[in-house]
C-alpha atoms as a PDB file:
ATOM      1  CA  UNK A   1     -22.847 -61.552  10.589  1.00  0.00           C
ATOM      2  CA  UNK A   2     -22.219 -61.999  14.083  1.00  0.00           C
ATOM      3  CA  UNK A   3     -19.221 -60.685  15.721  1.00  0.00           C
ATOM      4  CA  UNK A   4     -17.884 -62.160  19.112  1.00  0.00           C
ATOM      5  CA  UNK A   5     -19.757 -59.831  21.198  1.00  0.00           C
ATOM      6  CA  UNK A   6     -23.090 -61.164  19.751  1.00  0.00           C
ATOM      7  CA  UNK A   7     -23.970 -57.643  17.564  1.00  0.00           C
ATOM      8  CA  UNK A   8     -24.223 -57.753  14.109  1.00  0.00           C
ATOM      9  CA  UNK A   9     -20.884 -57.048  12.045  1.00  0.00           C
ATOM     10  CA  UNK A  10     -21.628 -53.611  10.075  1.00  0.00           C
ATOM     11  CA  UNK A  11     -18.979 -55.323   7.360  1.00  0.00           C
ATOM     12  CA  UNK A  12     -21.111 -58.355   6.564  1.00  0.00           C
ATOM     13  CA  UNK A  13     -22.403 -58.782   3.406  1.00  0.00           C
ATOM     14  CA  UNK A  14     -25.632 -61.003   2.581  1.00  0.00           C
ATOM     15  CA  UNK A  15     -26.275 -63.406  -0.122  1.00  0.00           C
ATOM     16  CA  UNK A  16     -29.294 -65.377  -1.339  1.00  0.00           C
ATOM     17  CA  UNK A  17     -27.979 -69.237  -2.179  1.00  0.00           C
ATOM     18  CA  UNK A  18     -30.667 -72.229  -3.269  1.00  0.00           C
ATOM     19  CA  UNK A  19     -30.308 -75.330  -2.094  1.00  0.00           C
ATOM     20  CA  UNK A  20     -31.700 -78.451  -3.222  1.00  0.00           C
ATOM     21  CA  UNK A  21     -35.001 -79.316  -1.311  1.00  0.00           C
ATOM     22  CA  UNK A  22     -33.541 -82.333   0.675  1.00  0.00           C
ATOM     23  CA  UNK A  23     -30.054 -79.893   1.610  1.00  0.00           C
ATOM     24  CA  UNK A  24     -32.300 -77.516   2.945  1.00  0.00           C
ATOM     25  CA  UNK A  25     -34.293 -80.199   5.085  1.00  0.00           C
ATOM     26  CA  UNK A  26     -30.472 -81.470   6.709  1.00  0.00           C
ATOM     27  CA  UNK A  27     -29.530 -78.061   7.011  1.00  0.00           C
ATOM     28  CA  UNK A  28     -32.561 -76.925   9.083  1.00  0.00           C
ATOM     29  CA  UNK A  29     -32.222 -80.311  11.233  1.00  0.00           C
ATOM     30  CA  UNK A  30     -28.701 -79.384  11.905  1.00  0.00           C
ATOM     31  CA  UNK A  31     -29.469 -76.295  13.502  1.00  0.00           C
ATOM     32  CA  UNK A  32     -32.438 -77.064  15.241  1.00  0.00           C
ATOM     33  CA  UNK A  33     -30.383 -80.112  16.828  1.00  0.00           C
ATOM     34  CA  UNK A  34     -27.470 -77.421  17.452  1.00  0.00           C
ATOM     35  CA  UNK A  35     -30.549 -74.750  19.023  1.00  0.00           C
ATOM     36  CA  UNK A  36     -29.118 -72.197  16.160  1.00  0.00           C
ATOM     37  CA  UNK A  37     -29.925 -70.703  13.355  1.00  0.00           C
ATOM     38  CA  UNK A  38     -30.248 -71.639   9.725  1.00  0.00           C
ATOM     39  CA  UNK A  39     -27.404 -68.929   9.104  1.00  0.00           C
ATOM     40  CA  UNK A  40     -25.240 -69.804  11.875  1.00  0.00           C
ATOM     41  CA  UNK A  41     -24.888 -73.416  10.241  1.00  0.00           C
ATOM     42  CA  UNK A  42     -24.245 -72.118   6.679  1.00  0.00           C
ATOM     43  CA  UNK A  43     -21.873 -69.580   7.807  1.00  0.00           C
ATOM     44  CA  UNK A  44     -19.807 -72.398  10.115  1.00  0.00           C
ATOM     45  CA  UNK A  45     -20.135 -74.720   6.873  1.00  0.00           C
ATOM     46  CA  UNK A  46     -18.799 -71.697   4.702  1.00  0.00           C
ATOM     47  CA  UNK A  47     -15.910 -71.181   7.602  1.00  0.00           C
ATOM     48  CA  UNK A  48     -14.876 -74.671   7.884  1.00  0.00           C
ATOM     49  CA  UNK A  49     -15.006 -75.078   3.639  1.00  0.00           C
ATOM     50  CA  UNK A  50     -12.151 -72.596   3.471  1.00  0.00           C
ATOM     51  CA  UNK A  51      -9.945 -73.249   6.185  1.00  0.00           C
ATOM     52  CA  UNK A  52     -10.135 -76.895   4.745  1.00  0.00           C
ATOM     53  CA  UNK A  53      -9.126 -75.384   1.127  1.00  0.00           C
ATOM     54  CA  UNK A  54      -6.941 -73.045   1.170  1.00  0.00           C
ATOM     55  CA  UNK A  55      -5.735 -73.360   4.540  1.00  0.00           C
ATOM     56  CA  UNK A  56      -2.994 -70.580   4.320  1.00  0.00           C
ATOM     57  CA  UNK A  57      -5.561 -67.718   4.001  1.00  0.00           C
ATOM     58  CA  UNK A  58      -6.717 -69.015   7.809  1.00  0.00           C
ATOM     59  CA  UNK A  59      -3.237 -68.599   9.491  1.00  0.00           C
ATOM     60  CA  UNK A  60      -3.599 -64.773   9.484  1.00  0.00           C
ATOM     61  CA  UNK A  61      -6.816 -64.576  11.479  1.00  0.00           C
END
């Protein structure tokens, strides 16, 4: 991951996720509308998922 300064965090962890076929094709249109990665749009999904959730675990950041 990404920090602010553009260098890869040395605490991120990877995972492998499957998507259905026609997910994938609307996730890879997002970001090459956006001009960023595949990753970048997961990751904000992921983000925006748990601040929408469990919005008390966001306040501390």
């Amino acid at each position: 991951m990404r920090n602010t300064t553009g260098r890869s965090d040395p605490q991120a962890v990877r995972a492998s996720v499957s998507f259905p076929p026609a997910l994938h094709a609307e996730l890879e249109q997002i970001a090459r509308d956006k001009k960023v990665s595949l990753a970048w749009v997961i990751r904000e999904a992921a983000e925006k998922y748990v601040a929408d959730q469990w919005p008390l675990l966001t306040q501390t950041k």
